[in-house]
N, C-alpha and C. Protein backbone atom coordinates (compact mmCIF):
# COMPACT_ATOMS: atom_id res chain seq x y z
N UNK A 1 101.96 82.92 89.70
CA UNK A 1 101.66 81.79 90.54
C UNK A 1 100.35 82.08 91.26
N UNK A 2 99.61 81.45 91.33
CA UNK A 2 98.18 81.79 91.88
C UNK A 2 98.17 81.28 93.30
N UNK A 3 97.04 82.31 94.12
CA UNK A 3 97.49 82.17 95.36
C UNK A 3 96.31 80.93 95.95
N UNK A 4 96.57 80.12 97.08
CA UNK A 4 95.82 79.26 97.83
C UNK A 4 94.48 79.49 98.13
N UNK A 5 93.97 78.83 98.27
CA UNK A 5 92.24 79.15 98.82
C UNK A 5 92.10 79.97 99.92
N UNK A 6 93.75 79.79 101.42
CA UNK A 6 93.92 80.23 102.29
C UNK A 6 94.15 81.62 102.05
N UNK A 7 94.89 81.89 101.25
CA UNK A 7 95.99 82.89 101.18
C UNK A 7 94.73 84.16 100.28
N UNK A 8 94.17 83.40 99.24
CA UNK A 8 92.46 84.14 98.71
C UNK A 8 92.09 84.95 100.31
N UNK A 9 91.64 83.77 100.87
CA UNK A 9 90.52 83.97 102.04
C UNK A 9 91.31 85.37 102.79
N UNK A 10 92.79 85.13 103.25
CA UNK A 10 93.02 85.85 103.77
C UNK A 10 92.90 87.37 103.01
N UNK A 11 93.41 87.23 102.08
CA UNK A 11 93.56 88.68 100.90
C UNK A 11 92.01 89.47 101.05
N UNK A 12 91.41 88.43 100.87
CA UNK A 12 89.41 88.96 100.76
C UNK A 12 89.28 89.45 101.97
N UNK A 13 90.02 89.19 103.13
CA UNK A 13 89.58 89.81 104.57
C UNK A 13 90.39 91.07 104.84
N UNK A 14 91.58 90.88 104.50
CA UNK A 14 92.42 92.15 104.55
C UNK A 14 91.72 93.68 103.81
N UNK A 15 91.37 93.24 102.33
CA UNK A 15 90.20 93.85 101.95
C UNK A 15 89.53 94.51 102.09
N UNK A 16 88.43 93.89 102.80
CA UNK A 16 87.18 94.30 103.65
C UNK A 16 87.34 95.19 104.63
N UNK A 17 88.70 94.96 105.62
CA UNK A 17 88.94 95.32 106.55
C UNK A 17 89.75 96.67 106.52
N UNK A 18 90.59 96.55 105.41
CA UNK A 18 90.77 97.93 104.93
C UNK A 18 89.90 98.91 104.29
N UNK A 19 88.74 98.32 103.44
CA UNK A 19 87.48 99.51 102.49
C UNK A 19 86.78 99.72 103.90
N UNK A 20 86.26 99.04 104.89
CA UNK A 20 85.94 99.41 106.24
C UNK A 20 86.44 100.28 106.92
N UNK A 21 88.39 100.24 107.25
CA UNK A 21 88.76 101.48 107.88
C UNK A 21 88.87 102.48 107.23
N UNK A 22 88.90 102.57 105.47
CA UNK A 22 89.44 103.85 104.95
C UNK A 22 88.13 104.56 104.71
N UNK A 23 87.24 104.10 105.11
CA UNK A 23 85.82 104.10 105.03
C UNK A 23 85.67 105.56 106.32
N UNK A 24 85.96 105.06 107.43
CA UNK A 24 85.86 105.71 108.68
C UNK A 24 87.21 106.66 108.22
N UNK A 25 88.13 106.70 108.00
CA UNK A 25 89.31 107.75 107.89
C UNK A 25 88.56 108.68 106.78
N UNK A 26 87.90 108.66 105.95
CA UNK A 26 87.57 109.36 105.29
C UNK A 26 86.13 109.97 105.56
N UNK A 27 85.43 109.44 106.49
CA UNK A 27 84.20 110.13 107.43
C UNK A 27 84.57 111.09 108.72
N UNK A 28 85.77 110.50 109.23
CA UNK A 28 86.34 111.45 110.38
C UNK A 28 86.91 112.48 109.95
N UNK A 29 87.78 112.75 109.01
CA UNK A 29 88.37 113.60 108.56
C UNK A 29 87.62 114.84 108.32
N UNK A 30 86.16 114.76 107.20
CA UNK A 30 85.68 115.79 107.20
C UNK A 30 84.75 116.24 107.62
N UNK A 31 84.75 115.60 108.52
CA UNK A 31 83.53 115.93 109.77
C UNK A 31 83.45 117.51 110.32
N UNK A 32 85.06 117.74 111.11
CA UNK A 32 84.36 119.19 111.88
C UNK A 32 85.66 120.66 111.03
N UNK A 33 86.35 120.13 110.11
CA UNK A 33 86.88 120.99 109.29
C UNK A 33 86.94 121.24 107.98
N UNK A 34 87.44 121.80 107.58
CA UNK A 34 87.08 122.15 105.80
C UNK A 34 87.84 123.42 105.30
N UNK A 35 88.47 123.25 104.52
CA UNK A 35 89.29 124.60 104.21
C UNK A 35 88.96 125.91 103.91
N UNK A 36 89.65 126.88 104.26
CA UNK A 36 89.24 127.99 104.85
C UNK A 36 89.58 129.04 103.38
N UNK A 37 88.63 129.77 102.78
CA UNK A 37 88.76 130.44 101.60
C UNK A 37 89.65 131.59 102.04
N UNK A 38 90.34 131.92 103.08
CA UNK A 38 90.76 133.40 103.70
C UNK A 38 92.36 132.41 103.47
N UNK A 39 92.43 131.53 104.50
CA UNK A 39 93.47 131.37 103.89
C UNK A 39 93.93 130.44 102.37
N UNK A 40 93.32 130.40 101.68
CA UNK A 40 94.15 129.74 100.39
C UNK A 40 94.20 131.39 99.87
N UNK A 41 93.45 132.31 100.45
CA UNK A 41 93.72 133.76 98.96
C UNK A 41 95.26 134.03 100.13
N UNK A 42 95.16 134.17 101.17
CA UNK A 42 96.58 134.52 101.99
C UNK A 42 97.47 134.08 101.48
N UNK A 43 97.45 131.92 101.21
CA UNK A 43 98.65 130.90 100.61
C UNK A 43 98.95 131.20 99.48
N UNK A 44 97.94 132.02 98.57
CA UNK A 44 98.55 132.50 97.23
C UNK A 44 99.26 132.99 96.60
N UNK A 45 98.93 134.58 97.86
CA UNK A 45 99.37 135.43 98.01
C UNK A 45 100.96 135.18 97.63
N UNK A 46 101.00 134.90 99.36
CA UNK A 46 102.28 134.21 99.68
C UNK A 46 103.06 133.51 99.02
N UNK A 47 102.35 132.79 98.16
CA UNK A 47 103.08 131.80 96.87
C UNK A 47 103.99 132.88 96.06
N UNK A 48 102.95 133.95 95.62
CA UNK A 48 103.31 134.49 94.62
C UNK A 48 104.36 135.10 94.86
N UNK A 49 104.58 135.91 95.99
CA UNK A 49 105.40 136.90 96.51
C UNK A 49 106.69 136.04 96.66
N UNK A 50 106.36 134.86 97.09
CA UNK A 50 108.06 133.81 97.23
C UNK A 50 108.29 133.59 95.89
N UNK A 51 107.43 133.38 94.86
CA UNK A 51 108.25 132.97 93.44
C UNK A 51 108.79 134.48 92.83
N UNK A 52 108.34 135.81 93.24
CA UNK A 52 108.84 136.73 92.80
C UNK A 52 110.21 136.86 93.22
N UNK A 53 110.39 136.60 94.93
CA UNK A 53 111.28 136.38 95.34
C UNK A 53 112.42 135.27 95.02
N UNK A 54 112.18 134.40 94.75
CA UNK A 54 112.79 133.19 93.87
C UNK A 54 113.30 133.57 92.37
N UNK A 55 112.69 134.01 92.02
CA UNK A 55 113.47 134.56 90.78
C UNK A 55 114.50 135.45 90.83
N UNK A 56 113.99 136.47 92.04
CA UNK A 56 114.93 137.70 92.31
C UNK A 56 115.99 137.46 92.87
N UNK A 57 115.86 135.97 93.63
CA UNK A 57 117.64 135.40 94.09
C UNK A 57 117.86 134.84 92.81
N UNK A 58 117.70 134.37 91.94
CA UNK A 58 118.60 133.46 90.57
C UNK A 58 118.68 134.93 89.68
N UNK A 59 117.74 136.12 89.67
CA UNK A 59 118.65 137.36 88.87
C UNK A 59 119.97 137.80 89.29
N UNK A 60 119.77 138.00 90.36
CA UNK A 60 121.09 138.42 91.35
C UNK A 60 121.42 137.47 92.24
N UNK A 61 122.91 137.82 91.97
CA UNK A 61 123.33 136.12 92.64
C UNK A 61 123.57 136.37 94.35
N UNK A 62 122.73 136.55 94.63
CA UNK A 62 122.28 136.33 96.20
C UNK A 62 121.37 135.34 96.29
N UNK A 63 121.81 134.07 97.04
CA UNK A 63 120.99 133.06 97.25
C UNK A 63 120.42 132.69 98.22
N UNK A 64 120.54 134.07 99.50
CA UNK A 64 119.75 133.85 100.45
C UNK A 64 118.20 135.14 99.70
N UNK A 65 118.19 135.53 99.38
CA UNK A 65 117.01 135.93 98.59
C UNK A 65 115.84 134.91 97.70
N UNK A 66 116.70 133.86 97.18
CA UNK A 66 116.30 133.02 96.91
C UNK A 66 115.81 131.88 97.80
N UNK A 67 116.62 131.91 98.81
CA UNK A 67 115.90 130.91 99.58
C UNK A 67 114.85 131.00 100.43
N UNK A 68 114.97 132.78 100.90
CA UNK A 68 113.84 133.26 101.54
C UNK A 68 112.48 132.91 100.62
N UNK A 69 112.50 133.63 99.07
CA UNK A 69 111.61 133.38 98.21
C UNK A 69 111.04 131.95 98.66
N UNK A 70 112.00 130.77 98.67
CA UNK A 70 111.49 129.70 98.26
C UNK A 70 110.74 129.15 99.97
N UNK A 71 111.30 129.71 100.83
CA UNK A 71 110.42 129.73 102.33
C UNK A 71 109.38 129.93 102.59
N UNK A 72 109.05 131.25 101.48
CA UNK A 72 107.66 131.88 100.95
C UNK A 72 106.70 130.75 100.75
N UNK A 73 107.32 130.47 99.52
CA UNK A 73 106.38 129.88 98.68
C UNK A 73 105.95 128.64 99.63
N UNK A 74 106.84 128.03 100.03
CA UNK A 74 106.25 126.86 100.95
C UNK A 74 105.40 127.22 101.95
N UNK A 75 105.68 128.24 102.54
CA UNK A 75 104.91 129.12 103.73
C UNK A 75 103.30 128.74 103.28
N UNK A 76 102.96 129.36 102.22
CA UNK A 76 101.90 129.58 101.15
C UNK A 76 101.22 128.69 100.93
N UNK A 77 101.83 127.56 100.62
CA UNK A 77 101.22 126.42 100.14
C UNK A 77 101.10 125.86 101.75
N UNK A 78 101.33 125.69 102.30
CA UNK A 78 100.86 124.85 103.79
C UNK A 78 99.72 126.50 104.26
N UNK A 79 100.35 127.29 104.29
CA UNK A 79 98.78 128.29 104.78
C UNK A 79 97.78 127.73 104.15
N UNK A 80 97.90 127.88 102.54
CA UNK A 80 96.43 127.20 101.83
C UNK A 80 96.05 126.38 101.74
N UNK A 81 96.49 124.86 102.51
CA UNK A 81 95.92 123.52 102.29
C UNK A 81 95.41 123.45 104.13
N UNK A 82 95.42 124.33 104.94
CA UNK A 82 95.37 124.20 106.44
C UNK A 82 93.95 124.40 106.75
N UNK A 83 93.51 123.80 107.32
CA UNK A 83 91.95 123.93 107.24
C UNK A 83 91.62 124.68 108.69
N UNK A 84 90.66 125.15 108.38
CA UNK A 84 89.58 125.96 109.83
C UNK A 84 90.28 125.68 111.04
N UNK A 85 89.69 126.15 112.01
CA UNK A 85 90.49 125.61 113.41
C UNK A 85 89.08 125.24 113.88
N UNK A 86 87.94 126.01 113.89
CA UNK A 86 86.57 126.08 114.24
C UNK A 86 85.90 125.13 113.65
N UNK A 87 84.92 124.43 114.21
CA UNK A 87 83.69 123.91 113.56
C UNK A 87 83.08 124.38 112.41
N UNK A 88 82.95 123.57 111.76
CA UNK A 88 81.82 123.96 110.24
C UNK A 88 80.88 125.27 110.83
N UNK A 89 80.03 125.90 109.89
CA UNK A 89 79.03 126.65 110.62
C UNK A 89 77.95 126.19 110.10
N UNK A 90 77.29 126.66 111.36
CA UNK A 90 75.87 125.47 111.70
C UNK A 90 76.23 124.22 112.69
N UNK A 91 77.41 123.76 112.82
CA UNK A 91 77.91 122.96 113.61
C UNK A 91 78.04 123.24 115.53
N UNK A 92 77.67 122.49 115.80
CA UNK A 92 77.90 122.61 117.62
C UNK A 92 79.11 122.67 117.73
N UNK A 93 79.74 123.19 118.72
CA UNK A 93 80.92 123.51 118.95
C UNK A 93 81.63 122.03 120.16
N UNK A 94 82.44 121.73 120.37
CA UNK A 94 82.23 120.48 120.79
C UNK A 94 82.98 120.94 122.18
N UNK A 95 82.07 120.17 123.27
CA UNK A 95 82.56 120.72 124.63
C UNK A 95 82.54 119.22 125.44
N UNK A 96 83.65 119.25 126.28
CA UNK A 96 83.88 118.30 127.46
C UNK A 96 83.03 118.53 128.10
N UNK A 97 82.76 117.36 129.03
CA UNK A 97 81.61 117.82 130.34
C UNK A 97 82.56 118.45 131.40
N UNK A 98 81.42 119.03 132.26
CA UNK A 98 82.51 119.94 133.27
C UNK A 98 83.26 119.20 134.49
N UNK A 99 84.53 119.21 134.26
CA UNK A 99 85.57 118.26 135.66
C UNK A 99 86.22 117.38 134.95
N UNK A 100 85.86 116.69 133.44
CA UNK A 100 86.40 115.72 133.44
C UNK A 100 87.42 116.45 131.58
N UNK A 101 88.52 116.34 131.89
CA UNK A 101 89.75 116.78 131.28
C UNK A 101 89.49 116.03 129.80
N UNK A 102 89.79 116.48 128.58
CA UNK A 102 89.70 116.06 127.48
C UNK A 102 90.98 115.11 127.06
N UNK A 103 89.75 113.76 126.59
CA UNK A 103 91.31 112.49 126.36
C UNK A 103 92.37 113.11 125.63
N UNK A 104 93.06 112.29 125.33
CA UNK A 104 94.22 112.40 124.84
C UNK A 104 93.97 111.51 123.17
N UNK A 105 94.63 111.80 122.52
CA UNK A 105 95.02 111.16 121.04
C UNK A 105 94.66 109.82 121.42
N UNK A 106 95.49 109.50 121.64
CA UNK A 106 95.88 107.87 122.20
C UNK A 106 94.85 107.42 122.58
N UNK A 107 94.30 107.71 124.12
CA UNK A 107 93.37 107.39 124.42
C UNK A 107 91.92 106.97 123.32
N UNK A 108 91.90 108.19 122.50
CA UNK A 108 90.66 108.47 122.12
C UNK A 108 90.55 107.04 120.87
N UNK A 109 91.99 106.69 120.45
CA UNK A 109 92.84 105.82 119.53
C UNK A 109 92.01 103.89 120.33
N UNK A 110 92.44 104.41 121.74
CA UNK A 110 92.26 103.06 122.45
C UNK A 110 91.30 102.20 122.08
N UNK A 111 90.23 103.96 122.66
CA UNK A 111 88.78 103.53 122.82
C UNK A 111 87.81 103.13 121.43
N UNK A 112 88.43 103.60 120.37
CA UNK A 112 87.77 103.18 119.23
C UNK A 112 88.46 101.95 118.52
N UNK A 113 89.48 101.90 119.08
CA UNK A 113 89.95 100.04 118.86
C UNK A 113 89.42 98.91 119.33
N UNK A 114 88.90 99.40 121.16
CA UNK A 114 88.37 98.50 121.77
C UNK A 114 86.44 98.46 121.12
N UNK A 115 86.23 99.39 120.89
CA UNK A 115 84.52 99.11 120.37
C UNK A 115 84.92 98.34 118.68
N UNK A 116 85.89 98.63 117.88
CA UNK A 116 85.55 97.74 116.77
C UNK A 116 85.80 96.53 117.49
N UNK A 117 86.83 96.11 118.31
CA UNK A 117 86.83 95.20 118.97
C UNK A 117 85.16 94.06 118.90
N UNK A 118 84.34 94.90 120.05
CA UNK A 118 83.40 94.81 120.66
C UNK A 118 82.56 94.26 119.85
N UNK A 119 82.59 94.86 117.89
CA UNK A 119 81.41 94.76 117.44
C UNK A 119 81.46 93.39 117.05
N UNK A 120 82.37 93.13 116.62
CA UNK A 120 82.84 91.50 115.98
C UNK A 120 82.34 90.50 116.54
């Protein structure tokens, strides 16, 4: 069933308005982090040592061996996908001015709702 001229118009704006925000979600994101080569060789590590462990609970039927293994391995895989805590290097380190307390999530959420707001 094909949709209305309205129902077009609206779809074409939804659109826009989404390649616009995923636009900015994907500029903020890799702005001041980037994954850290120390830990994916650590998450590997770790991988490996839980699937050794994972096997070694299904040889012997102890299945808290196995589950530790498999704690491992998850351990591992979130160490190696966790990015920097620090700024890129070469990057400024990012500082509040002095007295005034660093926003909050939310806040910071507000204020960039109210400027797309603004630009429209």
């Amino acid at each position: 069933m094909p949709l209305s001229e309205q129902e077009q118009r609206l779809l074409d704006e939804m659109e826009r308005h989404l390649m616009h925000n995923d636009a900015d979600v994907v500029h903020t994101s890799r702005e001041g982090r980037s994954l850290s080569y120390r830990n994916i060789v650590y998450g590997t590590v770790l991988v490996l040592i839980g699937l050794g462990g994972l096997i070694a609970g299904v040889a012997v039927p102890l299945v808290v061996v196995g589950v530790i293994g498999f704690v491992l391995m998850l351990g591992g895989v979130v160490l190696a996908v966790t990015p920097m805590r620090g700024p890129l290097k070469g990057g400024a380190p990012r500082s509040t001015p002095a007295g005034k307390p660093a926003a909050s999530f939310m806040d910071r959420m507000n204020d960039r709702w109210d400027r797309r707001q603004q630009d429209r």
